[in-house]
N, C-alpha and C. Protein backbone atom coordinates (compact mmCIF):
# COMPACT_ATOMS: atom_id res chain seq x y z
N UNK A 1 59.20 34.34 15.24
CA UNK A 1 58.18 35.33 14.95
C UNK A 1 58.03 36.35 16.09
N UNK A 2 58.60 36.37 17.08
CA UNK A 2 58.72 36.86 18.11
C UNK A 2 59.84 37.48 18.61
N UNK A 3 60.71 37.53 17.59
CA UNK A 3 62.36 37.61 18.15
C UNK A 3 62.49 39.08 18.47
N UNK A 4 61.60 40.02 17.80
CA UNK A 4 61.66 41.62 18.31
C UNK A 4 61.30 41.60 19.92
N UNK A 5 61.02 40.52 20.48
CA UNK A 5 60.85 41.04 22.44
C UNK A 5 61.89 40.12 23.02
N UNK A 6 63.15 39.37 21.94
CA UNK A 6 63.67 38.79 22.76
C UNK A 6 65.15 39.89 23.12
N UNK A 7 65.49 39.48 24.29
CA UNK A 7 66.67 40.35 24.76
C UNK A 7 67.60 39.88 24.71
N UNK A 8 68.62 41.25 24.51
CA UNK A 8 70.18 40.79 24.45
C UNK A 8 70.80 40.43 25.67
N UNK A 9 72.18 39.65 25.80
CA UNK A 9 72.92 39.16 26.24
C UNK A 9 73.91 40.24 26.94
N UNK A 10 74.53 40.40 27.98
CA UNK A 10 75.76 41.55 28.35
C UNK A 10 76.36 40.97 28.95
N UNK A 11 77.74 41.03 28.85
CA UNK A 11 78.93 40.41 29.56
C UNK A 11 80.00 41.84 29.29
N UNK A 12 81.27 41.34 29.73
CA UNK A 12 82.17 42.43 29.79
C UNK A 12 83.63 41.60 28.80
N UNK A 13 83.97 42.67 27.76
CA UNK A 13 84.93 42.27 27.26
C UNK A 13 86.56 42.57 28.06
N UNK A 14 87.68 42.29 27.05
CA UNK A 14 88.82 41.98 27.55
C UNK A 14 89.26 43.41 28.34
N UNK A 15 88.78 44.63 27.94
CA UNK A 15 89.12 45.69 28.74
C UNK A 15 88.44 45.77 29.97
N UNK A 16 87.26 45.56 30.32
CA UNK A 16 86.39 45.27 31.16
C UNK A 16 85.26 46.06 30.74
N UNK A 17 84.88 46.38 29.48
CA UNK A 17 83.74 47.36 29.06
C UNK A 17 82.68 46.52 29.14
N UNK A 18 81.33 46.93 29.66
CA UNK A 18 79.93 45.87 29.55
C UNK A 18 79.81 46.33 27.69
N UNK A 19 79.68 45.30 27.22
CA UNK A 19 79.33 45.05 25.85
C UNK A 19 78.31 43.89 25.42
N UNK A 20 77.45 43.90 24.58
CA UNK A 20 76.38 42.56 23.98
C UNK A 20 77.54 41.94 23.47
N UNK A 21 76.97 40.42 24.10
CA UNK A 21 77.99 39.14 24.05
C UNK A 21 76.82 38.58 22.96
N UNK A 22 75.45 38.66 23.03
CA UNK A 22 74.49 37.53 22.54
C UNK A 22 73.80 38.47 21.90
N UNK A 23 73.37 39.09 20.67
CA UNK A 23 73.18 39.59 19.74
C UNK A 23 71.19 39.16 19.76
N UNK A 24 69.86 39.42 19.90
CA UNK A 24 69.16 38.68 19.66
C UNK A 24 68.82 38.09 18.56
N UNK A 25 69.03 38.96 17.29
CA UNK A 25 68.67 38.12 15.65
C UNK A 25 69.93 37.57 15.54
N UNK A 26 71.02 37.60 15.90
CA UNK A 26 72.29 36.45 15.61
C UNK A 26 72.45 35.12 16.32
N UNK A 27 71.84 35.47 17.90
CA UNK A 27 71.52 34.39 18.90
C UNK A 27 71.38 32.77 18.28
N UNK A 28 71.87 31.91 18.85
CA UNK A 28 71.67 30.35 18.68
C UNK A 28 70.46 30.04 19.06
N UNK A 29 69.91 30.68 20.37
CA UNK A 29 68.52 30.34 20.31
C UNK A 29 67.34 31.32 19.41
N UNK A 30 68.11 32.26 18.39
CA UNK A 30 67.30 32.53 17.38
C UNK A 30 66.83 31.51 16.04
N UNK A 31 67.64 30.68 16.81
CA UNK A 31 67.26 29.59 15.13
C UNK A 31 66.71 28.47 15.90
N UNK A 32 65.96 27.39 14.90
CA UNK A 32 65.48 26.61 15.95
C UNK A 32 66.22 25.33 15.32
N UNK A 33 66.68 24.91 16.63
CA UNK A 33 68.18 23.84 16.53
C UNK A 33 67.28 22.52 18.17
N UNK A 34 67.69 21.94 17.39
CA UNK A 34 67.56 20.74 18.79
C UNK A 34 68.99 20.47 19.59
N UNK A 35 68.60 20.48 21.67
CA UNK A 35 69.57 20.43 22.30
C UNK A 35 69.49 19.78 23.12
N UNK A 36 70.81 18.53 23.07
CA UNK A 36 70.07 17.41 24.50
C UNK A 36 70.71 18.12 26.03
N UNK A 37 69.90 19.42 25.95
CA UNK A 37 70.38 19.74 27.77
C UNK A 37 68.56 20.08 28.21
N UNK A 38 68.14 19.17 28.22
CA UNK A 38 66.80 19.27 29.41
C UNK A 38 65.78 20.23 29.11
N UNK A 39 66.48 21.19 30.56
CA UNK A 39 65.43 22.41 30.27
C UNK A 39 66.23 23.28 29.95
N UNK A 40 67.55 23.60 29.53
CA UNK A 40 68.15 24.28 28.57
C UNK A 40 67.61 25.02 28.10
N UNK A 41 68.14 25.80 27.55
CA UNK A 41 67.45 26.99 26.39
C UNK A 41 65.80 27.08 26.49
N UNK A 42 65.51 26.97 27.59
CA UNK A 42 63.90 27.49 27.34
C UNK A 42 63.85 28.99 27.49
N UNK A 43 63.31 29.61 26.48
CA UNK A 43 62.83 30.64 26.58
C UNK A 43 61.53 31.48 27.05
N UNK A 44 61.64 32.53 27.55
CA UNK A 44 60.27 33.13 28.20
C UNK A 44 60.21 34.88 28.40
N UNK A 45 59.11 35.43 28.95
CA UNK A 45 59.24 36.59 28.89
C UNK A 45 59.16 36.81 30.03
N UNK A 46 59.12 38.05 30.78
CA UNK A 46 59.51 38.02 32.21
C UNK A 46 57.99 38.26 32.78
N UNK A 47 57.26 38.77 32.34
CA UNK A 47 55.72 38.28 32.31
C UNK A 47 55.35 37.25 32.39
N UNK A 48 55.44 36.57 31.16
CA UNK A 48 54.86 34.92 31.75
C UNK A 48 56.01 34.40 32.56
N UNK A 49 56.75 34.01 32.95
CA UNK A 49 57.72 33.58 33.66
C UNK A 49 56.99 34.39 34.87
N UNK A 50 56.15 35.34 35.17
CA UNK A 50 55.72 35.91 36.74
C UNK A 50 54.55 34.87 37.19
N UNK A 51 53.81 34.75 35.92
CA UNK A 51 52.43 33.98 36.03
C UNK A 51 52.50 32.60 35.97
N UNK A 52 53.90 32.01 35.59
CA UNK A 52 54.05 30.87 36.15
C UNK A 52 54.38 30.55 37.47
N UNK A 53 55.36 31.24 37.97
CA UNK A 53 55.67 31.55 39.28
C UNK A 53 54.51 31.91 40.33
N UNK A 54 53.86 32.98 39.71
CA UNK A 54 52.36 32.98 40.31
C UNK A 54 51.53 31.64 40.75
N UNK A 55 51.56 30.68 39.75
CA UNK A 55 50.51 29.88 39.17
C UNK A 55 51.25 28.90 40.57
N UNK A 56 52.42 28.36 40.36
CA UNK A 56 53.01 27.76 41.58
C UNK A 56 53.15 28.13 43.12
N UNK A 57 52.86 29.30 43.33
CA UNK A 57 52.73 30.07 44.91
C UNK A 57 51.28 29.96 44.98
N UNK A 58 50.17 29.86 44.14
CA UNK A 58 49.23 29.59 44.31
C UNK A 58 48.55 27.46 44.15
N UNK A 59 50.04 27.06 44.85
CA UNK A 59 49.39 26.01 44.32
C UNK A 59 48.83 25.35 42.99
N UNK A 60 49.16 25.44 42.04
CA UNK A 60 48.36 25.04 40.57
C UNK A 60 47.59 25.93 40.25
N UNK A 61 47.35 27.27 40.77
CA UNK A 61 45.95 27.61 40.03
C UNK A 61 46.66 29.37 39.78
N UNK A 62 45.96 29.40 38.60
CA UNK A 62 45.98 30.62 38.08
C UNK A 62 45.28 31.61 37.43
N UNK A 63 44.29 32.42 37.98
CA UNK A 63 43.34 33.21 37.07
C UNK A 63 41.82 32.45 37.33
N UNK A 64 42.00 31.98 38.26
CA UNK A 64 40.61 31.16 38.76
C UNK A 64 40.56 29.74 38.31
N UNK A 65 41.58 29.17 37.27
CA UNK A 65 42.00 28.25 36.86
C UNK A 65 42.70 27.04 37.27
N UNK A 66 42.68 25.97 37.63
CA UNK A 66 43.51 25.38 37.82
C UNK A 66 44.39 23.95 36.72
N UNK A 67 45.71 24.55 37.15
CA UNK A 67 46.54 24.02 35.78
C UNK A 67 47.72 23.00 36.11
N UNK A 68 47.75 22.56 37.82
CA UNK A 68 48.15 22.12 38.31
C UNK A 68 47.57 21.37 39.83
N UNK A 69 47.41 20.22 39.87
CA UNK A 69 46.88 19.65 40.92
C UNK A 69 47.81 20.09 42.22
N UNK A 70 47.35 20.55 43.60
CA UNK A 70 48.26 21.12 44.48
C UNK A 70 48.90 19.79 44.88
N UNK A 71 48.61 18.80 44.91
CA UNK A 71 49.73 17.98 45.11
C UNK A 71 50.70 17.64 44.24
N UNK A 72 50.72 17.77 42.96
CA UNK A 72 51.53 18.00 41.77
C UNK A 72 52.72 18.85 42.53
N UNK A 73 52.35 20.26 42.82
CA UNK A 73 53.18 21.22 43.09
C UNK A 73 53.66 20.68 44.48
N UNK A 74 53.02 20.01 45.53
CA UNK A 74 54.09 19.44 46.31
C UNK A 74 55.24 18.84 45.87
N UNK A 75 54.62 17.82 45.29
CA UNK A 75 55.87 16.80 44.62
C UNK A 75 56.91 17.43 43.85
N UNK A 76 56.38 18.79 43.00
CA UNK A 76 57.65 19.63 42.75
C UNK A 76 58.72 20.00 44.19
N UNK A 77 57.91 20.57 45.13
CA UNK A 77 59.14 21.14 45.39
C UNK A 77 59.42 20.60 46.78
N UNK A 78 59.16 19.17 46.46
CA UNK A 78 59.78 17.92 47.58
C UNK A 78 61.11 17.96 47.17
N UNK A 79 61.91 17.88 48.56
CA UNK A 79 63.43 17.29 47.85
C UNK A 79 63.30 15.86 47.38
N UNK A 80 63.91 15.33 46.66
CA UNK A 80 63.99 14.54 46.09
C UNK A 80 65.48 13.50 46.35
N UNK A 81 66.55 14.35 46.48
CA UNK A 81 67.63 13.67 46.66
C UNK A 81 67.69 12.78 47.62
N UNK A 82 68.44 11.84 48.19
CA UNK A 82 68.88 10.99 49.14
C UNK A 82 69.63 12.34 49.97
N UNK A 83 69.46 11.45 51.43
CA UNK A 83 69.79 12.03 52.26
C UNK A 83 71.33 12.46 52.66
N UNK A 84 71.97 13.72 52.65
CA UNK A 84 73.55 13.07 52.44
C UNK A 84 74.01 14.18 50.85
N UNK A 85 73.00 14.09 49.96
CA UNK A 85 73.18 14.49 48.61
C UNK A 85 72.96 15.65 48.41
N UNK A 86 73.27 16.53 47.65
CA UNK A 86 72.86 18.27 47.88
C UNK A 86 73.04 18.51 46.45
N UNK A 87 72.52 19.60 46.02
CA UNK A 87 72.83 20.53 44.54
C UNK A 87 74.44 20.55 44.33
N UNK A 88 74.50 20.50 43.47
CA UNK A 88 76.03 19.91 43.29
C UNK A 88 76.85 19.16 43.68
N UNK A 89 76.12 18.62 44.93
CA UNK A 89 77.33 17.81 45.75
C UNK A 89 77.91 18.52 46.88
N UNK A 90 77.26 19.71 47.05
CA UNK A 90 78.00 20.89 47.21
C UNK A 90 76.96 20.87 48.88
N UNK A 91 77.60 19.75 50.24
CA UNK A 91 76.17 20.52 51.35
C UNK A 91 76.57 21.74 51.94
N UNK A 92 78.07 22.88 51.81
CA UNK A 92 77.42 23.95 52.35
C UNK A 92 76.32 25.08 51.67
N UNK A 93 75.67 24.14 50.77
CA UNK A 93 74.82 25.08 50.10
C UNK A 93 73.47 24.97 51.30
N UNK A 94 73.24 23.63 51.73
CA UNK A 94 72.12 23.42 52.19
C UNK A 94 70.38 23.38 50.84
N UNK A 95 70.60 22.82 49.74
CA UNK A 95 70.44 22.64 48.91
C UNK A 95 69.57 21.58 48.40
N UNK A 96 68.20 20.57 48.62
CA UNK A 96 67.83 20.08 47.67
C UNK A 96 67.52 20.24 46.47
N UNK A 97 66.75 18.98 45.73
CA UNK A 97 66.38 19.04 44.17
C UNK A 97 65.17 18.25 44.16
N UNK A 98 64.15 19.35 43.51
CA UNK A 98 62.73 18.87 43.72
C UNK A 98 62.70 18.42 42.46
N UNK A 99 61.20 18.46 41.98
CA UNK A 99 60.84 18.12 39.88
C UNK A 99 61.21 19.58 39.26
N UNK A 100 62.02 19.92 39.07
CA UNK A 100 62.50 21.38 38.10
C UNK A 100 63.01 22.32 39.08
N UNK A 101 63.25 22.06 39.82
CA UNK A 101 63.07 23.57 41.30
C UNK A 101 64.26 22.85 42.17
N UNK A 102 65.22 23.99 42.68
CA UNK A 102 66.40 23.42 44.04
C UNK A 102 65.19 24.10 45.63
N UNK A 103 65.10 23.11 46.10
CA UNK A 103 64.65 23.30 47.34
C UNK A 103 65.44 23.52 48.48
N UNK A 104 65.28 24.64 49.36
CA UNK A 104 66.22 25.25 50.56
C UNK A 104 65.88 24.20 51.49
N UNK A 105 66.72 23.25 52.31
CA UNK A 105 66.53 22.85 53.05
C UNK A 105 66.83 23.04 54.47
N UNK A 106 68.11 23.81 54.49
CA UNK A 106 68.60 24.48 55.60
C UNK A 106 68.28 25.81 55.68
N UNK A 107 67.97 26.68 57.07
CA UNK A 107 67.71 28.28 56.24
C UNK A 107 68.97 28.94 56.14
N UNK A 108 70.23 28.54 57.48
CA UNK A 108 70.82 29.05 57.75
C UNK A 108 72.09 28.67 56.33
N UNK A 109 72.73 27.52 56.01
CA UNK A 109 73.52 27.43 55.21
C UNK A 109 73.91 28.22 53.71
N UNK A 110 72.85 27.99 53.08
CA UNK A 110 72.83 29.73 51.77
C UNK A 110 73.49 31.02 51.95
N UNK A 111 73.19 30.97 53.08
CA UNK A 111 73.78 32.19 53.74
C UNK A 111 73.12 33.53 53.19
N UNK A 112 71.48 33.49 52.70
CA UNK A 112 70.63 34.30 52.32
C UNK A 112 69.60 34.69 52.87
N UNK A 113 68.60 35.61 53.25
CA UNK A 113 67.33 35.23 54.39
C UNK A 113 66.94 34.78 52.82
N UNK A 114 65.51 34.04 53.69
CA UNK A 114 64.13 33.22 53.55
C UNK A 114 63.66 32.22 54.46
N UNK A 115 63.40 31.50 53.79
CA UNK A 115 62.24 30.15 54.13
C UNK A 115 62.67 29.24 54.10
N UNK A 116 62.59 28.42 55.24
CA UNK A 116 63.21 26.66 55.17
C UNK A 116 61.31 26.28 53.78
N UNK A 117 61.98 25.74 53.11
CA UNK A 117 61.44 25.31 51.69
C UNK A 117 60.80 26.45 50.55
N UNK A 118 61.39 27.14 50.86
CA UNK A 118 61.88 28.06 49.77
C UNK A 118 62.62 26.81 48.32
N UNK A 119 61.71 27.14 47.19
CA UNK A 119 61.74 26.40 45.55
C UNK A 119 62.42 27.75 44.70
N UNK A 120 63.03 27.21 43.84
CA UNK A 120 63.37 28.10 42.65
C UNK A 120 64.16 27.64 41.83
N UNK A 121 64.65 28.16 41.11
CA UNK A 121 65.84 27.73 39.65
C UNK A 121 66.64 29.04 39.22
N UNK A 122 67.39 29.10 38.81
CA UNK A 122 68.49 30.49 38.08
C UNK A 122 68.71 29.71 37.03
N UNK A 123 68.83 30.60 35.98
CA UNK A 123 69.12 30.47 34.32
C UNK A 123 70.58 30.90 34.07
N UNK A 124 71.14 30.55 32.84
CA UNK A 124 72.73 30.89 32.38
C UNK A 124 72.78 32.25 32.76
N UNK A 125 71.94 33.18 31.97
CA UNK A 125 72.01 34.54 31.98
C UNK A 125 72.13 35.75 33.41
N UNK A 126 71.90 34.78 34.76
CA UNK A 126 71.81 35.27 35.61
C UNK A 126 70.24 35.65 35.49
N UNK A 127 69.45 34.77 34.78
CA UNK A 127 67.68 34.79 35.14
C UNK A 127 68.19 34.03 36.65
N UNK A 128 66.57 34.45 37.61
CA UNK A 128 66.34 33.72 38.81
C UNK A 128 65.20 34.07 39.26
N UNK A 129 64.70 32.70 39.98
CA UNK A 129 63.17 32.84 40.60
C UNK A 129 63.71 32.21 41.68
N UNK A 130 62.20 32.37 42.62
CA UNK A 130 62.44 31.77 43.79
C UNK A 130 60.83 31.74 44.10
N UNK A 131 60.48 31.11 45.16
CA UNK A 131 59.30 31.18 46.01
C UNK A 131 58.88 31.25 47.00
N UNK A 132 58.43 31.29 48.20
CA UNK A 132 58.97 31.23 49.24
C UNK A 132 57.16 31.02 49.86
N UNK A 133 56.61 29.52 50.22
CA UNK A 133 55.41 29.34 50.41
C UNK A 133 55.00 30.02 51.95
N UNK A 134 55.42 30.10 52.97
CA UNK A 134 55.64 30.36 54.24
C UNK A 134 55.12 32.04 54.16
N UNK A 135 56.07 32.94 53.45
CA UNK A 135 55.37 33.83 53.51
C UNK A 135 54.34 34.89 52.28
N UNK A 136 54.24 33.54 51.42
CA UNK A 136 53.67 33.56 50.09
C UNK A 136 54.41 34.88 49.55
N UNK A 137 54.97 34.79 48.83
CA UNK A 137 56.04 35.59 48.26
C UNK A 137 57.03 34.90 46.77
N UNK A 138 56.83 35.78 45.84
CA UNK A 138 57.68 35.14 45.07
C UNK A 138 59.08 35.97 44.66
N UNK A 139 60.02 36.06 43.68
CA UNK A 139 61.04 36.92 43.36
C UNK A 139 61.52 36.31 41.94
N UNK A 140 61.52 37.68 41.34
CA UNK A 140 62.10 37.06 39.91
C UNK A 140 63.28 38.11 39.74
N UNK A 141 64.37 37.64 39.11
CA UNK A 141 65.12 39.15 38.27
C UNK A 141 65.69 38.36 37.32
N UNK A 142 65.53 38.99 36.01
CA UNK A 142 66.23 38.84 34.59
C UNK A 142 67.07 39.83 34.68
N UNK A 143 68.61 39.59 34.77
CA UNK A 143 69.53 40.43 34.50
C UNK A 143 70.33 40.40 33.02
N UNK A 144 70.17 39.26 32.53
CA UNK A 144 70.59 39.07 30.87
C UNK A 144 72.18 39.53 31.07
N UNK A 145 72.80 38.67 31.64
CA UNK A 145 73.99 39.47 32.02
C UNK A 145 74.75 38.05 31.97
N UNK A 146 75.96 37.64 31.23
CA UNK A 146 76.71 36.44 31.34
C UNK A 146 78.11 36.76 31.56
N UNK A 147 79.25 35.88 32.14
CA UNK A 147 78.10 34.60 32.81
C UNK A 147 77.60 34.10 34.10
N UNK A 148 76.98 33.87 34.51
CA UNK A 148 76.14 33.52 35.16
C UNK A 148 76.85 34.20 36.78
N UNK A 149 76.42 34.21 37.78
CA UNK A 149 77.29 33.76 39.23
C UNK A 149 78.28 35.29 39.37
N UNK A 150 78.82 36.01 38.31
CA UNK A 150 79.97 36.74 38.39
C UNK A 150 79.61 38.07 39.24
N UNK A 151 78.21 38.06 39.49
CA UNK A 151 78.02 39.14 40.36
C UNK A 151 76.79 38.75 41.66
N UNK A 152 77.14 39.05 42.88
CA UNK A 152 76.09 38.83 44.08
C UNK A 152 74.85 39.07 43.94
N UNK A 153 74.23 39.68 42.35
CA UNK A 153 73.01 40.48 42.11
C UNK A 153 71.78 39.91 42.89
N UNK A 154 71.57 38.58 42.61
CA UNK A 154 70.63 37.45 42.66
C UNK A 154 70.51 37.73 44.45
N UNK A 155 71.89 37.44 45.28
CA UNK A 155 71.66 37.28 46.21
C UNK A 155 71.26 38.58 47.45
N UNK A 156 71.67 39.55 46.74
CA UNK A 156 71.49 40.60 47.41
C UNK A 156 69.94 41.67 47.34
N UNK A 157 69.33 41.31 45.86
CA UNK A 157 67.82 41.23 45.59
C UNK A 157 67.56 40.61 46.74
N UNK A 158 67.34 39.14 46.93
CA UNK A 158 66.77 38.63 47.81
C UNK A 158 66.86 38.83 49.58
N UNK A 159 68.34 39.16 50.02
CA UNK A 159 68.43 40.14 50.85
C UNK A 159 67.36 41.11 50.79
N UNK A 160 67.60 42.08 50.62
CA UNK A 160 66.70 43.14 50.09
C UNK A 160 65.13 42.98 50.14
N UNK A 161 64.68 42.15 49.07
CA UNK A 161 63.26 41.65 49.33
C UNK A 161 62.83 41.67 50.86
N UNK A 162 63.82 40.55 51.40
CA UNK A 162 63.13 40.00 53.04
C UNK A 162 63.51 41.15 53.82
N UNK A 163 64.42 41.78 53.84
CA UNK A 163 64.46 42.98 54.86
C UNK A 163 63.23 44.14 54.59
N UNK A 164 62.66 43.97 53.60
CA UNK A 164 61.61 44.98 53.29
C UNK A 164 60.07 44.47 53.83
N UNK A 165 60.31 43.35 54.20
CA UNK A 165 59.23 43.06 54.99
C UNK A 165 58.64 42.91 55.97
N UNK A 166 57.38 43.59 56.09
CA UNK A 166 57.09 44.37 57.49
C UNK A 166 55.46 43.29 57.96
N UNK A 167 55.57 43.37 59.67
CA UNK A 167 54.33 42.17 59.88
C UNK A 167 53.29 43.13 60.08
């Protein structure tokens, strides 16, 4: 009932032209299908997706509200892994895994500025959030662009962000 605000998909075909790969009224997540991948296919708008993000830099609370106990939101974006263990397996990421969120544990390894515990997640599409409690700051960009990783976009936003910040 909503599918007129959902957005298309862009990738680049065999010539290298940017073209819609994901159609929104043809889309798989236009129909409603059950999928055992988690948090998969959740959908959102880049609005609420701010005010959730909001809602978590503020600790649980949002709009004078609170919708999350602040220790809740610790325990999100505790690492969680054993010591030794990283996001993929992968430690030159410098990388934990909190409740839904990869937690920065190293600042220097990413090889991005921020925050030693800096939380966030990236989506297929090249969606990405981040948070960064230290200097209360959040970052979102929906690029709707597949697949995922094929361009520095994500990382160079966030560049960007922290160099723009002045004490």
């Amino acid at each position: 009932d909503k599918l007129d605000r959902f957005a298309a998909n862009y990738g680049h075909d065999e010539n290298g032209s940017l073209t819609v790969i994901d159609e929104p009224r043809e889309s798989q997540f236009a129909k409603s299908t059950v999928r055992p991948s988690g948090g998969g296919g959740l959908l959102s708008t880049t609005g609420d997706y701010l005010r959730f993000a909001q809602m978590l830099l503020n600790q649980g609370a949002l709009d004078g509200e609170r919708l999350l106990g602040r220790k809740s939101v610790e325990l999100m974006r505790a690492n969680h892994l054993p010591d030794g263990v990283f996001v993929d397996n992968d430690p030159s990421t410098g990388l934990g895994f909190g409740l839904g969120v990869s937690v920065q544990l190293a600042l220097g390894k990413l090889q991005t500025l921020g925050s030693q515990g800096n939380y966030g997640w990236g989506g297929a599409a090249n969606t990405n959030f981040w948070i960064d409690p230290q200097e209360e700051l959040l970052g979102i960009l929906m690029l709707q662009y597949m697949p995922s990783g094929t361009y520095p976009v994500t990382t160079d936003f966030r560049n960007l962000v922290y160099q723009a910040l002045v004490d």
